[in-house]
C-alpha atoms as a PDB file:
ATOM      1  CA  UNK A   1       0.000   0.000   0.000  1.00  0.00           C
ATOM      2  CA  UNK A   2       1.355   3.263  -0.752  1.00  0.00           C
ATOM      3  CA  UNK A   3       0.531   6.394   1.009  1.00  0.00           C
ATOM      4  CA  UNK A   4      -2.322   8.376  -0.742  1.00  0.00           C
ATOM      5  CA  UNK A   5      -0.317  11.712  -2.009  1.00  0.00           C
ATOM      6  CA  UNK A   6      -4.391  13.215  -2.363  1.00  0.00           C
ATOM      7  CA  UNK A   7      -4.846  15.424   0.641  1.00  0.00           C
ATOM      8  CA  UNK A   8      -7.260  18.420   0.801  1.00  0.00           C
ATOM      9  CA  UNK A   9      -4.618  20.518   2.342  1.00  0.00           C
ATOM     10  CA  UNK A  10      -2.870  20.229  -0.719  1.00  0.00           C
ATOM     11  CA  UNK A  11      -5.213  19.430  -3.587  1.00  0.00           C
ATOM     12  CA  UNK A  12      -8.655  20.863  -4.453  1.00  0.00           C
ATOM     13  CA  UNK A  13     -10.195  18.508  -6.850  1.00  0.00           C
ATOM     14  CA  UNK A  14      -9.001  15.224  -9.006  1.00  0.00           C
ATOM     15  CA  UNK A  15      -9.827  14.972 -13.051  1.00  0.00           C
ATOM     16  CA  UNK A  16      -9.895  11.252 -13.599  1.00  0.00           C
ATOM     17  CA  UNK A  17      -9.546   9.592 -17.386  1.00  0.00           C
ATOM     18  CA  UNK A  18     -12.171   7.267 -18.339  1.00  0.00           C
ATOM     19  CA  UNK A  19     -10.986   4.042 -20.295  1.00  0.00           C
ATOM     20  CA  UNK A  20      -8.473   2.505 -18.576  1.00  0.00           C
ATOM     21  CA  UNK A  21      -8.621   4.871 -15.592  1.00  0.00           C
ATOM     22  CA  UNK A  22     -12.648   4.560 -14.184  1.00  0.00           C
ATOM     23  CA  UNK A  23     -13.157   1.551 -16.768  1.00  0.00           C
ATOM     24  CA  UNK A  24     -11.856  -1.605 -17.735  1.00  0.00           C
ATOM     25  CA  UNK A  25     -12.546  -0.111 -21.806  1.00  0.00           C
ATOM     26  CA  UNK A  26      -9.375   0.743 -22.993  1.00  0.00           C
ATOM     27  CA  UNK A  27      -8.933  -2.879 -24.414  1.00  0.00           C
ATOM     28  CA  UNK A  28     -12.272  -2.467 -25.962  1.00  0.00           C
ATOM     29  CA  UNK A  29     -11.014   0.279 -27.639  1.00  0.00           C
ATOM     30  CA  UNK A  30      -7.374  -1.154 -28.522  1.00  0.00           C
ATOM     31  CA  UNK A  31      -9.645  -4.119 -30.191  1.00  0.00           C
ATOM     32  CA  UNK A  32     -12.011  -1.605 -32.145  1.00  0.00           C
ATOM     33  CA  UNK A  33      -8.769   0.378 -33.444  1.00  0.00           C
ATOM     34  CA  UNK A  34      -7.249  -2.398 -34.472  1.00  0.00           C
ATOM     35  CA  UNK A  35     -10.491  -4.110 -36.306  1.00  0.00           C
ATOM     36  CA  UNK A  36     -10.753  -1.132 -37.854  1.00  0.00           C
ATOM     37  CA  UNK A  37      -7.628  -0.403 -39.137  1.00  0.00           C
ATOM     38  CA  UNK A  38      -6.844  -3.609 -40.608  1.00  0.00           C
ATOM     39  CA  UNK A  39     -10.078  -3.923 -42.000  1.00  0.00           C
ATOM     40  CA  UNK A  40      -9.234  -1.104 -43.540  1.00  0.00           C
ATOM     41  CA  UNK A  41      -5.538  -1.697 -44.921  1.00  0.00           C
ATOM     42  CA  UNK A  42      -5.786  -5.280 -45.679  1.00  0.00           C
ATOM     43  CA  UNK A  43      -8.206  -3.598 -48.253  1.00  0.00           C
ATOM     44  CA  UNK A  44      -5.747  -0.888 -49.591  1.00  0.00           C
ATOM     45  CA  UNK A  45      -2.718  -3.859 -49.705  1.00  0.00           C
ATOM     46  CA  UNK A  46      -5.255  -5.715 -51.963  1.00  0.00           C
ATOM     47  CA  UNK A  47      -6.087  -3.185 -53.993  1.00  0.00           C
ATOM     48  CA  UNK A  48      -2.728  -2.033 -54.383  1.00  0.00           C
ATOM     49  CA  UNK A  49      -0.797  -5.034 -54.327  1.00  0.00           C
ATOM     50  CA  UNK A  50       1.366  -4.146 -51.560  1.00  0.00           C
ATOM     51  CA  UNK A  51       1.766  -6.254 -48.775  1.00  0.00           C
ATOM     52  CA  UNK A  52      -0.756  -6.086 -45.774  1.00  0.00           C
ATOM     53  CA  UNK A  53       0.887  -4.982 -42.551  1.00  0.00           C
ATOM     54  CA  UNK A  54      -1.674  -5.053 -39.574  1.00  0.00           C
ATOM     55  CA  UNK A  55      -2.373  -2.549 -36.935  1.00  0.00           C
ATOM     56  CA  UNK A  56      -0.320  -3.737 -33.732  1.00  0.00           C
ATOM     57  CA  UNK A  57      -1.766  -2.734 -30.386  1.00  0.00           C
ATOM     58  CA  UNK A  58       1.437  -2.799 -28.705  1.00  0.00           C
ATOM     59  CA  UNK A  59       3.136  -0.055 -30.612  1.00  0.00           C
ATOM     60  CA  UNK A  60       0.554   2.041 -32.725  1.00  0.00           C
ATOM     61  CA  UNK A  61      -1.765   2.199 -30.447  1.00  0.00           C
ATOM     62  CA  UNK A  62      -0.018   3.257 -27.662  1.00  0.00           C
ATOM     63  CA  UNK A  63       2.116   5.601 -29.840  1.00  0.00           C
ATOM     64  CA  UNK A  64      -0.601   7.362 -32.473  1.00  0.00           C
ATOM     65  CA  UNK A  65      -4.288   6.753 -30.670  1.00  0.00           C
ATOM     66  CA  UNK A  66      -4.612   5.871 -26.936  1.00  0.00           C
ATOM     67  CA  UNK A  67      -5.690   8.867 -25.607  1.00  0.00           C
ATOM     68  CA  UNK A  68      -6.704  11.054 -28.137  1.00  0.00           C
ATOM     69  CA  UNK A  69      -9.692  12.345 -29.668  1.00  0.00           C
ATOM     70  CA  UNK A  70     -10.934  10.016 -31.967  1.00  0.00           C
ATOM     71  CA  UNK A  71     -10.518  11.251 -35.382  1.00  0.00           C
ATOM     72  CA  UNK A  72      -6.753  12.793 -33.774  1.00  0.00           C
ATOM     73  CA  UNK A  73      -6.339   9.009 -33.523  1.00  0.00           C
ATOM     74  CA  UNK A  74      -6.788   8.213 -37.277  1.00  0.00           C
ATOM     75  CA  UNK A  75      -4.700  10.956 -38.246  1.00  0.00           C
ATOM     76  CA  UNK A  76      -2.164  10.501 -36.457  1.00  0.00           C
ATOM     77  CA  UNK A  77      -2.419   6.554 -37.329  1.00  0.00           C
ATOM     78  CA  UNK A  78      -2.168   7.051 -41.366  1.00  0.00           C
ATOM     79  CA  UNK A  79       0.393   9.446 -40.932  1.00  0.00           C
ATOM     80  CA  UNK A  80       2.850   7.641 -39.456  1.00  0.00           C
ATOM     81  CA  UNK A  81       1.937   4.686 -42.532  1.00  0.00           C
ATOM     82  CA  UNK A  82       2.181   7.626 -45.083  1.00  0.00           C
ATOM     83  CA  UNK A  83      -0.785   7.192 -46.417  1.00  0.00           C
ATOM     84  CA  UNK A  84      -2.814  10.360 -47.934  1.00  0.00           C
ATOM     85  CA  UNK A  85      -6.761   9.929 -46.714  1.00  0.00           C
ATOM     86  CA  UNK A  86      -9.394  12.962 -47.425  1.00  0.00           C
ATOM     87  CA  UNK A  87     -10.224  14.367 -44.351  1.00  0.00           C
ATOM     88  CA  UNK A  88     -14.257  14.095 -45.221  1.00  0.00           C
ATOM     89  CA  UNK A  89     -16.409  14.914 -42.486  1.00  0.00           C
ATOM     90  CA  UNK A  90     -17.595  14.239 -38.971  1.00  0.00           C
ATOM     91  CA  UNK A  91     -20.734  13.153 -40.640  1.00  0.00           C
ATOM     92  CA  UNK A  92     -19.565  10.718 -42.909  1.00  0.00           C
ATOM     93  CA  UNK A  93     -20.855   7.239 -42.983  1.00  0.00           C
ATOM     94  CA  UNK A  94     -18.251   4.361 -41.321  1.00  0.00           C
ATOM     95  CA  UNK A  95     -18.150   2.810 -45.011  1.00  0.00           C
ATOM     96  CA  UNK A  96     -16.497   5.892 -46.148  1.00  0.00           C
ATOM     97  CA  UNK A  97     -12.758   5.786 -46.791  1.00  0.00           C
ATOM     98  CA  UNK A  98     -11.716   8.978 -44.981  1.00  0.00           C
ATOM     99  CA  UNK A  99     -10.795  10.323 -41.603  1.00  0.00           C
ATOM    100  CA  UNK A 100     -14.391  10.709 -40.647  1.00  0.00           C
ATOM    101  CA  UNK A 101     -15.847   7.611 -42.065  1.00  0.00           C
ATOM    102  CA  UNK A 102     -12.511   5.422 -40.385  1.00  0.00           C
ATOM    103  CA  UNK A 103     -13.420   7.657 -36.592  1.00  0.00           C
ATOM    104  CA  UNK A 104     -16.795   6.783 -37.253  1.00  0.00           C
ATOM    105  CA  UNK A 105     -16.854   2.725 -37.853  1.00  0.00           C
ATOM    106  CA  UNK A 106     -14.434   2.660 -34.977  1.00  0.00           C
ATOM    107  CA  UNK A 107     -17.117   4.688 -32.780  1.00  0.00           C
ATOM    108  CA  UNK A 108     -19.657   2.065 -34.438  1.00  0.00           C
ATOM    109  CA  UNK A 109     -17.772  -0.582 -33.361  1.00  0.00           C
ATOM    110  CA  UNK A 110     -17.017   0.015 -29.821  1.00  0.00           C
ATOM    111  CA  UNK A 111     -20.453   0.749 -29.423  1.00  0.00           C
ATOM    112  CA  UNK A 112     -21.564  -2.541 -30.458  1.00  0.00           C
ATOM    113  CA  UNK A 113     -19.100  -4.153 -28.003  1.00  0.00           C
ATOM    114  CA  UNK A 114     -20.471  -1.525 -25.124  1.00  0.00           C
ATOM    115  CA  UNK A 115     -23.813  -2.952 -25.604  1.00  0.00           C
ATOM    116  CA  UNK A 116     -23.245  -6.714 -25.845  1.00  0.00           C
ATOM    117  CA  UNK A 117     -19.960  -6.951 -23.146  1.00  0.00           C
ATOM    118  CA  UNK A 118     -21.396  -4.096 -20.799  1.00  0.00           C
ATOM    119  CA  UNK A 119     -18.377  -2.422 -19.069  1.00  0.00           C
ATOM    120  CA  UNK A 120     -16.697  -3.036 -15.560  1.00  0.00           C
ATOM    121  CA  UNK A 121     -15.370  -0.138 -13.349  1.00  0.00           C
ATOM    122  CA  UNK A 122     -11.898  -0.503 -11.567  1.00  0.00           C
ATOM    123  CA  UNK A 123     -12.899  -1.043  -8.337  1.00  0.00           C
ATOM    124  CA  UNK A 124     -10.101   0.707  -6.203  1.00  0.00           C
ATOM    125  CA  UNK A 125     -10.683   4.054  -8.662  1.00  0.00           C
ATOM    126  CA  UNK A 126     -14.305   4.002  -7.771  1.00  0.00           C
ATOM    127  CA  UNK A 127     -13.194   3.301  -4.096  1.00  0.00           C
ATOM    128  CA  UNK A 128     -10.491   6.072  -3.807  1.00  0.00           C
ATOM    129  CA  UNK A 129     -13.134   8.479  -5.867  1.00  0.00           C
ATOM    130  CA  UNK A 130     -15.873   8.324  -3.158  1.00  0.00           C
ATOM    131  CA  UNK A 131     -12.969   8.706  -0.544  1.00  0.00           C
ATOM    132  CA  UNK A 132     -11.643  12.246  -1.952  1.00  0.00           C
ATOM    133  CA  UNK A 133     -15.221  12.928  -2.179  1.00  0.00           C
ATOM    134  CA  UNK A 134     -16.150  12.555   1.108  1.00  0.00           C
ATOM    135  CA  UNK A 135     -13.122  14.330   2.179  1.00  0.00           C
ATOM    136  CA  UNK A 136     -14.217  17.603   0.121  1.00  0.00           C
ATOM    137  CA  UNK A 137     -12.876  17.124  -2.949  1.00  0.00           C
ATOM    138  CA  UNK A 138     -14.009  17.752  -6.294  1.00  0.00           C
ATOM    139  CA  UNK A 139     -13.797  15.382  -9.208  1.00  0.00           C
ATOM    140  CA  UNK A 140     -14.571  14.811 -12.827  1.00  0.00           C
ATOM    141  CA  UNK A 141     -13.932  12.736 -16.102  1.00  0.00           C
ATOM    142  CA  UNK A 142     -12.460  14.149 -18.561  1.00  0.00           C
ATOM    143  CA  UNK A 143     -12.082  11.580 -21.795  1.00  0.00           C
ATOM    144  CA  UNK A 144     -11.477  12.132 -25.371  1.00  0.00           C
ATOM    145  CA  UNK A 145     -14.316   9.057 -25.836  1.00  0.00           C
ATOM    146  CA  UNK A 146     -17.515  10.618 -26.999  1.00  0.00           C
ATOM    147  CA  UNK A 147     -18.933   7.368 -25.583  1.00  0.00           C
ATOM    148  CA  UNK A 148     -18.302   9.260 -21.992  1.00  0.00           C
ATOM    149  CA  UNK A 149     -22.275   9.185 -20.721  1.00  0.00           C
ATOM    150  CA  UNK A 150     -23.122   5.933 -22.059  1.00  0.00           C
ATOM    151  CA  UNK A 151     -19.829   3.886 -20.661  1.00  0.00           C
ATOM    152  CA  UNK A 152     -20.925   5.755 -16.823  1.00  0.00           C
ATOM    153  CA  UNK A 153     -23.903   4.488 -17.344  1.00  0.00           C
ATOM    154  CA  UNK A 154     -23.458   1.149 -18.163  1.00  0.00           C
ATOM    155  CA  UNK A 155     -20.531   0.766 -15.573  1.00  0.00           C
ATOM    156  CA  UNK A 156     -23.340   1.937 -13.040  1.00  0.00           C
ATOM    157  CA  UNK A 157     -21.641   5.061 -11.661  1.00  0.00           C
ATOM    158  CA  UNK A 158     -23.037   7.706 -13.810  1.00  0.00           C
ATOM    159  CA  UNK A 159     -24.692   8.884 -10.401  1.00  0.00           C
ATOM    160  CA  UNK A 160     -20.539   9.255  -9.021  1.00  0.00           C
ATOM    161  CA  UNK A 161     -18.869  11.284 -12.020  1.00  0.00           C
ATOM    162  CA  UNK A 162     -21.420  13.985 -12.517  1.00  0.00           C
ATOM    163  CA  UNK A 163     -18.936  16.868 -13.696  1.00  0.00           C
ATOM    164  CA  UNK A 164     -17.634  15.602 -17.353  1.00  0.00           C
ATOM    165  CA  UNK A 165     -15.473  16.441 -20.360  1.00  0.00           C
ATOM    166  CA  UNK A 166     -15.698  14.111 -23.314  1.00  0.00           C
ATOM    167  CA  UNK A 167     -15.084  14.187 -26.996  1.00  0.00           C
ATOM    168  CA  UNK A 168     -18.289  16.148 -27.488  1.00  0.00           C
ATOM    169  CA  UNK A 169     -17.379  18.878 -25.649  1.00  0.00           C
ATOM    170  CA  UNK A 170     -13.684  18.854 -27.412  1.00  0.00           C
ATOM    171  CA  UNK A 171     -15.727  18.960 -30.764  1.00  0.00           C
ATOM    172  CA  UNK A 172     -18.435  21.434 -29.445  1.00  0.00           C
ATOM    173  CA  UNK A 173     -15.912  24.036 -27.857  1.00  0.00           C
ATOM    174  CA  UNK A 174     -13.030  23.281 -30.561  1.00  0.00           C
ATOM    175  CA  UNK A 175     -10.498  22.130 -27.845  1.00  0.00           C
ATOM    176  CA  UNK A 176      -7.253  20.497 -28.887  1.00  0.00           C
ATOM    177  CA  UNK A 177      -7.172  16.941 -27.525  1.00  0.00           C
ATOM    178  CA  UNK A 178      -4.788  15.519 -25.668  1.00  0.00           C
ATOM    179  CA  UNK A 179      -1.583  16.062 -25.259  1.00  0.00           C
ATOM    180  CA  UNK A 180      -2.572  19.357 -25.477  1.00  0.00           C
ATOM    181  CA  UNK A 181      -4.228  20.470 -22.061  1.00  0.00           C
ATOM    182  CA  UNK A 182      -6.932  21.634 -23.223  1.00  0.00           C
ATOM    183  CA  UNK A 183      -9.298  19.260 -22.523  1.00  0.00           C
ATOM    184  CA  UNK A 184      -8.119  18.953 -18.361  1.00  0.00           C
ATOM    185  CA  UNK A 185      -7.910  22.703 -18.519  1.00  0.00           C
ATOM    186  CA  UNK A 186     -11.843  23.190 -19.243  1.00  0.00           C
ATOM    187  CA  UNK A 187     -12.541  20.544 -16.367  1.00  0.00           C
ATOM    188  CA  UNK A 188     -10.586  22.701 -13.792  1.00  0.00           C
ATOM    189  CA  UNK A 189     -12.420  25.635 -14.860  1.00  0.00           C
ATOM    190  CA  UNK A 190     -16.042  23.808 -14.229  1.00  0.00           C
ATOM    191  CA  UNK A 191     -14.817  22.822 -11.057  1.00  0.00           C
ATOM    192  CA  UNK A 192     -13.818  26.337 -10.097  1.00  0.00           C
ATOM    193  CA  UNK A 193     -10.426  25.352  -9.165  1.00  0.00           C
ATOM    194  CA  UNK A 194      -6.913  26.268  -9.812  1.00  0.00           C
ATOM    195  CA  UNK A 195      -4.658  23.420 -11.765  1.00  0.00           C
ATOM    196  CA  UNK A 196      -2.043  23.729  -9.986  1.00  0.00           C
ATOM    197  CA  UNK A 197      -4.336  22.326  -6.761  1.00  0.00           C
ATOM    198  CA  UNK A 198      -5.889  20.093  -9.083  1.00  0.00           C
ATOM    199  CA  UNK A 199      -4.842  16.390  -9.523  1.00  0.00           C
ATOM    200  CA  UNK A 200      -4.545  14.552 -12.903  1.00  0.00           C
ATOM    201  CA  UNK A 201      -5.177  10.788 -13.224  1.00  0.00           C
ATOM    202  CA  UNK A 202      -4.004   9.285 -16.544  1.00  0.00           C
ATOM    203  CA  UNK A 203      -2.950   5.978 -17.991  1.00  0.00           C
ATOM    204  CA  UNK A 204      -2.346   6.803 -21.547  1.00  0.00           C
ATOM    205  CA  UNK A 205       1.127   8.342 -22.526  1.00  0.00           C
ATOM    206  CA  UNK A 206      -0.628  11.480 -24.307  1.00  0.00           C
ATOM    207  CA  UNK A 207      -2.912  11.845 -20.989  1.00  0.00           C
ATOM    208  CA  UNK A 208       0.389  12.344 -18.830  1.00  0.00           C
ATOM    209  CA  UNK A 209       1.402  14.722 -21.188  1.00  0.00           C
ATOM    210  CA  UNK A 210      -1.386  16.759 -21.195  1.00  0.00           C
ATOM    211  CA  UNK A 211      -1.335  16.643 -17.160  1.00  0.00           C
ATOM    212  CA  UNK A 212       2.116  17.979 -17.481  1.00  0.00           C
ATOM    213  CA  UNK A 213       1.386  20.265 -20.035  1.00  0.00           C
ATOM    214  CA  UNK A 214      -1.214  21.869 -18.047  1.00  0.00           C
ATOM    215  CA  UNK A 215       0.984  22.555 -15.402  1.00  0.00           C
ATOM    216  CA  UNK A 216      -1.446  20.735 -12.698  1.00  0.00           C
ATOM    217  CA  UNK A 217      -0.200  19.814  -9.182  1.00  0.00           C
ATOM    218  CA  UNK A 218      -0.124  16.448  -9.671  1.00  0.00           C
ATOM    219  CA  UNK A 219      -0.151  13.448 -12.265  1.00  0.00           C
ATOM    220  CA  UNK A 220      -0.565  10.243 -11.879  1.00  0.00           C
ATOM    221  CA  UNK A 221       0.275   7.242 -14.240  1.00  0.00           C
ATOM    222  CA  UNK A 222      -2.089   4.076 -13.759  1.00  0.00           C
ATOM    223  CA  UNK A 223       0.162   1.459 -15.390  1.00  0.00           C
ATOM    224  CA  UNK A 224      -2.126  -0.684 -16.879  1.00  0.00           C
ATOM    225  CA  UNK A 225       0.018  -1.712 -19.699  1.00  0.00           C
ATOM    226  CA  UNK A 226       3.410  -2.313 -18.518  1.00  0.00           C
ATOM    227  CA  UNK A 227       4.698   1.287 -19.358  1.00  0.00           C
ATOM    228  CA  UNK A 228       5.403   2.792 -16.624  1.00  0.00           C
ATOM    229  CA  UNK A 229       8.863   3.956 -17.039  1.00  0.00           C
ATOM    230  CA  UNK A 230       7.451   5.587 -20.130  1.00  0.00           C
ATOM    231  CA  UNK A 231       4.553   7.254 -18.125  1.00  0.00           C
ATOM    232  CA  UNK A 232       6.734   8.989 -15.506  1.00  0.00           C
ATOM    233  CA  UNK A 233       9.404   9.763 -18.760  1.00  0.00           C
ATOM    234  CA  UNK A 234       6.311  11.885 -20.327  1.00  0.00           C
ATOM    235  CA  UNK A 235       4.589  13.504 -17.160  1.00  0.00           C
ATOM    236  CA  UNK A 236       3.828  11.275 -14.584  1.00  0.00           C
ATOM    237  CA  UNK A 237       4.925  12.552 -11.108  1.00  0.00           C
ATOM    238  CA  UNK A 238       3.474   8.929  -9.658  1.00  0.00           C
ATOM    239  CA  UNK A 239       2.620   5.973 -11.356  1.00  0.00           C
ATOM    240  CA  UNK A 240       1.000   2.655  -9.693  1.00  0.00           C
ATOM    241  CA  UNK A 241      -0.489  -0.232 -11.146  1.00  0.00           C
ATOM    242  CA  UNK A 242      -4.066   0.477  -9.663  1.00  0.00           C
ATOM    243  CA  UNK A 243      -5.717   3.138  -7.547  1.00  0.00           C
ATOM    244  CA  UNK A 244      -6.504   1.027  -4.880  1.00  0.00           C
ATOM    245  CA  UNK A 245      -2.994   1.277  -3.659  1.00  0.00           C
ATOM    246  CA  UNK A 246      -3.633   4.762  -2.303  1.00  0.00           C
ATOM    247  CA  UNK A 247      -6.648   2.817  -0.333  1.00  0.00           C
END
């Protein structure tokens, strides 16, 4: 057990991640990507008779999407594959071969697999949560998933994480995702507190960065990947393997 580092002398609130933070979903997500993806270049190798190389979890998602906003994610994704994809629209239909249509049959996916697995909540998060609650401090989500309200829901705890940031509001209010610190910036200010009393909770790499970007109090790296030298290497001021440790 470690000693909890969250004190209200020191800290006013604590902005929690979603998927892989409150929720067991990043895998989900890591599975979605990479159905996506190679759904999608196993289709370009055949078309252009080049050889199909898949989508690994272990290294492109972790370095180009965990974290970000989704359609950041499938930028970021061709990019590094050099591959030249019309940007289309946030509208566009998940059988459409551009940025939009790729974001939005991974969104269709991991909603599928929302609504037929359900979603489990970390219990020690949800433990140390209602602690730093009951001790007078604030806290929040704030997720690049625009599957924020739904994923709560389904976990069950909806009725805990009341304050929330999500991909909709990056869209709505033009935020840049994550690393940029945007995103835990705009939960500070609806918690009416000051970042650098505020406490970030991340277990992606671009989440630490955005905690350290932000210039917030404190960040903390949930390993839940075996990276955590590379999560105190990009932000992290802490890292454990699960919040209960602070319990």
């Amino acid at each position: 057990m470690s000693k909890n580092p969250i004190t209200r002398e020191k800290y006013d609130a604590v902005l929690f991640d979603l998927d892989g933070v409150i929720t067991a979903t990043a895998k989900l997500h890591a599975a979605c990507w990479k159905k996506m993806f190679d759904e999608y270049l196993e289709k370009r190798a055949n078309q252009k008779g080049v050889p199909f190389t898949p989508f690994e979890i272990a290294t492109d998602y972790k370095l180009y999407v965990d974290g970000k906003p989704r359609f950041d994610g499938v930028r970021d994704f061709i990019k590094s594959r050099d591959i030249n994809l019309p940007e289309g629209t946030h509208d566009d239909s998940p059988e459409t071969e551009t940025v939009g249509g790729l974001g939005n049959r991974k969104n269709e996916l991991i909603n599928e697999l929302i609504n037929s697995v359900g979603v489990d909540a970390y219990e020690g998060t949800i433990a140390l949560a209602r602690q730093v609650v009951n001790e007078g401090i604030k806290i929040a989500v704030v997720t690049s998933s625009q599957n924020c309200d739904a994923v709560l829901k389904a976990a069950k705890i909806d009725d805990l994480f009341k304050v929330r940031v999500d991909g909709n509001t990056i869209q709505e209010q033009h935020l840049s995702g994550k690393p940029a610190p945007d995103s835990y910036l705009e939960g500070a200010r609806r918690l009416g507190v000051d970042p650098k009393r505020t406490v970030v909770i991340e277990d992606a790499i671009s989440g630490v960065q955005s905690g350290r970007n932000g210039n917030f109090g404190l960040v903390i790296g949930v390993d839940r990947k075996g990276n955590a030298d590379e999560l105190k290497e990009n932000g992290a001021d802490i890292v454990v393997k699960d919040l209960g440790e602070f319990l």
